[in-house]
C-alpha atoms as a PDB file:
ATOM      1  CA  UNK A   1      -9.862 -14.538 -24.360  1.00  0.00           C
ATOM      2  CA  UNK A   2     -12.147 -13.473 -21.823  1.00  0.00           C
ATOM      3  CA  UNK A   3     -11.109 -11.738 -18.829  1.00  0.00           C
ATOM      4  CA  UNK A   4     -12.432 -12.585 -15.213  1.00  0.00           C
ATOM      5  CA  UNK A   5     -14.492  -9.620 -13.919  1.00  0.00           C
ATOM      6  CA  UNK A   6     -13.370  -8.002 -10.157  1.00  0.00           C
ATOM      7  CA  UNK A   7     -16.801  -6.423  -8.708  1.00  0.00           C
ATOM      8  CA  UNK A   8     -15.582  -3.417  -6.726  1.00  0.00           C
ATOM      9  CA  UNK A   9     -17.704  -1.268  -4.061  1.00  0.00           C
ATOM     10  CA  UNK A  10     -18.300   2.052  -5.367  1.00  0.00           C
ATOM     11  CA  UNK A  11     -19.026   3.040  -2.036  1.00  0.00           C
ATOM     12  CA  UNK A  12     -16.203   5.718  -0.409  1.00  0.00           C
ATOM     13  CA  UNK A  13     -14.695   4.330   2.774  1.00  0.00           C
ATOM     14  CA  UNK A  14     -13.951   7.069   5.465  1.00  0.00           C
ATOM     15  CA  UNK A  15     -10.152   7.563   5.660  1.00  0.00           C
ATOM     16  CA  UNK A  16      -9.394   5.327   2.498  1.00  0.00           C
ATOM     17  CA  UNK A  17      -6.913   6.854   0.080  1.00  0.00           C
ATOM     18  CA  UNK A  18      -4.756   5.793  -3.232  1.00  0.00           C
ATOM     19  CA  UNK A  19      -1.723   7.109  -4.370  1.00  0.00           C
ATOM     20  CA  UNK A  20      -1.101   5.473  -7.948  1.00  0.00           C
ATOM     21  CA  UNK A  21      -0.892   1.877  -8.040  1.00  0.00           C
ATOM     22  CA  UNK A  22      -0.962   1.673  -4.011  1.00  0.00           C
ATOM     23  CA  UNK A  23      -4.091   1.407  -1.774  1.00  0.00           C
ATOM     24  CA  UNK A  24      -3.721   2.156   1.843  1.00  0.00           C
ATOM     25  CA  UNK A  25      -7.306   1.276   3.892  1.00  0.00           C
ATOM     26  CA  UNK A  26      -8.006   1.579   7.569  1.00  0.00           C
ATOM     27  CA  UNK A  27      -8.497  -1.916   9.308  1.00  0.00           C
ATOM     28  CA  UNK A  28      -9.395  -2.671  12.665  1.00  0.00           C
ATOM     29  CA  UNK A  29      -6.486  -4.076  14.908  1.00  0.00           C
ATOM     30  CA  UNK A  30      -5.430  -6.798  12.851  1.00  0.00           C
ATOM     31  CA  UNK A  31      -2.941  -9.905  12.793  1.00  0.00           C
ATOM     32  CA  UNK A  32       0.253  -9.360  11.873  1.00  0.00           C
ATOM     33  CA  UNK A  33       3.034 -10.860  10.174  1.00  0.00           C
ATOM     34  CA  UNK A  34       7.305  -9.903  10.108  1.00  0.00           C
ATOM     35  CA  UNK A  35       8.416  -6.860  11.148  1.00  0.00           C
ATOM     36  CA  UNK A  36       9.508  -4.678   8.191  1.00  0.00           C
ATOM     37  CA  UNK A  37      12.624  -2.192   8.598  1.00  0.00           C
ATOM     38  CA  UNK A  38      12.668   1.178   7.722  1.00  0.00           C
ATOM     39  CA  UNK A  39      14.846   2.057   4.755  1.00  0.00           C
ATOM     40  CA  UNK A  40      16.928   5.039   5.846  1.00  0.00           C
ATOM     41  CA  UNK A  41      14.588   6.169   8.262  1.00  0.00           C
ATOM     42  CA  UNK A  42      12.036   6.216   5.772  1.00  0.00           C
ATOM     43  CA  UNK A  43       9.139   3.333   5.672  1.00  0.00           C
ATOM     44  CA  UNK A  44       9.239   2.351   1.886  1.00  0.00           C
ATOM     45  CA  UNK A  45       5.119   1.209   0.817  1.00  0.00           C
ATOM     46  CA  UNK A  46       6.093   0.028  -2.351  1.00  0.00           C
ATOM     47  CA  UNK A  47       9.113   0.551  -5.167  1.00  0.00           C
ATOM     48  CA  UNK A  48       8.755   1.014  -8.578  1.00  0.00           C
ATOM     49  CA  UNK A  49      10.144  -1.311 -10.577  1.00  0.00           C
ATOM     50  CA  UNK A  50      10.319   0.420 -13.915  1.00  0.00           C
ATOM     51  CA  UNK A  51      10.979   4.178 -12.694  1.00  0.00           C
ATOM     52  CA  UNK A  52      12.910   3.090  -9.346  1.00  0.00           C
ATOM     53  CA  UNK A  53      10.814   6.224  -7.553  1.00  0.00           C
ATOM     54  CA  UNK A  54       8.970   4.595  -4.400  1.00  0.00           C
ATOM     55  CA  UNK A  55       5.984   5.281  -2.621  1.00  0.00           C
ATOM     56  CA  UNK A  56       7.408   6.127   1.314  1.00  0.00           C
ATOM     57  CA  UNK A  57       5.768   7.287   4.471  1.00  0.00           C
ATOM     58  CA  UNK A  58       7.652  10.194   4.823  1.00  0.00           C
ATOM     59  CA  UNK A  59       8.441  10.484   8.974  1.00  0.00           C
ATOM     60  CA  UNK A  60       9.513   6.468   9.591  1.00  0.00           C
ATOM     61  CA  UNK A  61       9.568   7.425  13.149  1.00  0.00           C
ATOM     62  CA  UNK A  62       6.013   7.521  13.508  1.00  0.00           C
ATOM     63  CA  UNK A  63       4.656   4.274  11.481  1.00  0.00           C
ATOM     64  CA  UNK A  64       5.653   1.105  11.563  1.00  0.00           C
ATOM     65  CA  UNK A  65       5.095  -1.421   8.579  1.00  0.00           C
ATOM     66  CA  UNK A  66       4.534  -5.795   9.292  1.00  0.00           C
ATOM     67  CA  UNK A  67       3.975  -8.552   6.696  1.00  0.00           C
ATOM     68  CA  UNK A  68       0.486  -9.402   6.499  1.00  0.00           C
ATOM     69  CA  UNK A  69      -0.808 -11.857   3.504  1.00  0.00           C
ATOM     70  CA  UNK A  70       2.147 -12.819   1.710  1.00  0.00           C
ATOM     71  CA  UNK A  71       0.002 -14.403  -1.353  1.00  0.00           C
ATOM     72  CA  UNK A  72      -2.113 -11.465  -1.558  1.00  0.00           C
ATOM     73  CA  UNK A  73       1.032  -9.204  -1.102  1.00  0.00           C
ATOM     74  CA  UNK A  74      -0.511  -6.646   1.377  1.00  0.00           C
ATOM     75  CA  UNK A  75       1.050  -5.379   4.393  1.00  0.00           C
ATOM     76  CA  UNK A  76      -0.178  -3.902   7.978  1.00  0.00           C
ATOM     77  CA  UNK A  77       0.705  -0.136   8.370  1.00  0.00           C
ATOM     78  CA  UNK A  78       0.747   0.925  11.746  1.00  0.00           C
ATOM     79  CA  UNK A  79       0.581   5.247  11.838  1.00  0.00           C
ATOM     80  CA  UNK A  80       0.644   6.615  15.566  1.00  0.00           C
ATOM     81  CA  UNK A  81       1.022  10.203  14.499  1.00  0.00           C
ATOM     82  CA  UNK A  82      -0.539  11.178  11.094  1.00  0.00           C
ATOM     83  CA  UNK A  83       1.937  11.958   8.286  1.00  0.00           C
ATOM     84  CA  UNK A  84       2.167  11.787   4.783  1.00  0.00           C
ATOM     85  CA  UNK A  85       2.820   9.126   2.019  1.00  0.00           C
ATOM     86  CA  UNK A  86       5.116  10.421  -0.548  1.00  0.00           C
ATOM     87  CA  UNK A  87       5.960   9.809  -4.552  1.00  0.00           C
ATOM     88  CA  UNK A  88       7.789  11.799  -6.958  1.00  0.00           C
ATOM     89  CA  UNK A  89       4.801  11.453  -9.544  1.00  0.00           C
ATOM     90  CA  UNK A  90       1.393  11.442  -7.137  1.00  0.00           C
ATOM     91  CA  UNK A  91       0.476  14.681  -4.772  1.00  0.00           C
ATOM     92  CA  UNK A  92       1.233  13.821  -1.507  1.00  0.00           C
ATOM     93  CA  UNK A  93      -1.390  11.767   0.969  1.00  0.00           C
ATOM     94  CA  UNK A  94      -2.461  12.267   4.477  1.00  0.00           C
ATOM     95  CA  UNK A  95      -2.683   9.563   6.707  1.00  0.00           C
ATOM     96  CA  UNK A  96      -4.256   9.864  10.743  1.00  0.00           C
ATOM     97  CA  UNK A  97      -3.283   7.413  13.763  1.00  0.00           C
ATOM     98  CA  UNK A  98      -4.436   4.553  13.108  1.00  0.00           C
ATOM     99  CA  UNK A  99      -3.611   1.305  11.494  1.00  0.00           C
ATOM    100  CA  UNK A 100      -3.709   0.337   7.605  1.00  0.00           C
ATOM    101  CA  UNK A 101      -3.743  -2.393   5.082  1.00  0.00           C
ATOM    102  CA  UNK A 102      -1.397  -1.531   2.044  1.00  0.00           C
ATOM    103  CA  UNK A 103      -2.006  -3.200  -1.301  1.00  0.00           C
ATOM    104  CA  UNK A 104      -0.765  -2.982  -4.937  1.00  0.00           C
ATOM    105  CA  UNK A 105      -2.452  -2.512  -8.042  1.00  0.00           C
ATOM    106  CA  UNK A 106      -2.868  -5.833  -9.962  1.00  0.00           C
ATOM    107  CA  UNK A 107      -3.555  -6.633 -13.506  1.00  0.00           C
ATOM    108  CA  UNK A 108      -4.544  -9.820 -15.657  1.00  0.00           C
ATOM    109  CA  UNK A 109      -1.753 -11.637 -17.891  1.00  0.00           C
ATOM    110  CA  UNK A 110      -1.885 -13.298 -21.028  1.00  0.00           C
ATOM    111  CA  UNK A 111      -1.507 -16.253 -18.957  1.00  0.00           C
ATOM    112  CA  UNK A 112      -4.065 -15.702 -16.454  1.00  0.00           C
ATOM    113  CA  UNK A 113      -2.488 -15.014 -13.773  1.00  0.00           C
ATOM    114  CA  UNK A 114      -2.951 -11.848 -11.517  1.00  0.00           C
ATOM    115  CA  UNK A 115       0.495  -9.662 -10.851  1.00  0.00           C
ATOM    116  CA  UNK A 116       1.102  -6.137  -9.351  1.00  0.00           C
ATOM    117  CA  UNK A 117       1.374  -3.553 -11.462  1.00  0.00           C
ATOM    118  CA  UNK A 118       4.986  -2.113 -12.389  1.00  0.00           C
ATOM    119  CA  UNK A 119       5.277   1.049 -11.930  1.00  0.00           C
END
């Protein structure tokens, strides 16, 4: 079976950063969606399904996370202090004031259809 090709930039982008199977990428001022809570006080990126460790911004006082393309399964990240995003598995990553677009990993099924990545 063949498998549908992504073409990725291989160009860096200034302030762009991945911690495993989560990319966080500065955006202009952008639309956004729901508000999304903090998780005792922490704002929670992503969770890993198979090893329950999550990737969290690690002051929740200082970002704020809102729904952004529900089909593409991205959020808006909203950081107006910098901080850190934290995982039990990955180093830590810096983030400055300003305001992100947070996306999983995906990967091709059998069936052809895209899903995030469980981590």
């Amino acid at each position: 079976m063949k498998r549908k090709a992504r073409v990725i930039s291989s160009t860096p982008i200034a302030g762009q950063v991945r911690q495993g199977d989560v990319l966080i990428h500065p955006v202009a001022k952008t639309q956004r969606g729901k508000h999304r809570p903090a998780e005792s006080g922490r704002i929670v990126l992503a969770h890993g399904e198979v090893t329950g460790h999550s990737h969290d911004v690690e002051n929740g006082d200082v970002a704020t996370q809102y729904e952004h393309d529900e089909f593409a399964g991205t959020t808006v990240l909203d950081v107006t202090a910098p901080t850190i995003v934290v995982h039990q598995e990955h180093s830590a990553v810096p983030l400055a004031d300003r305001e992100y677009e947070v996306r999983r990993a995906e990967e091709w099924t059998d069936s052809d259809e895209p899903r995030q990545v469980a981590d």
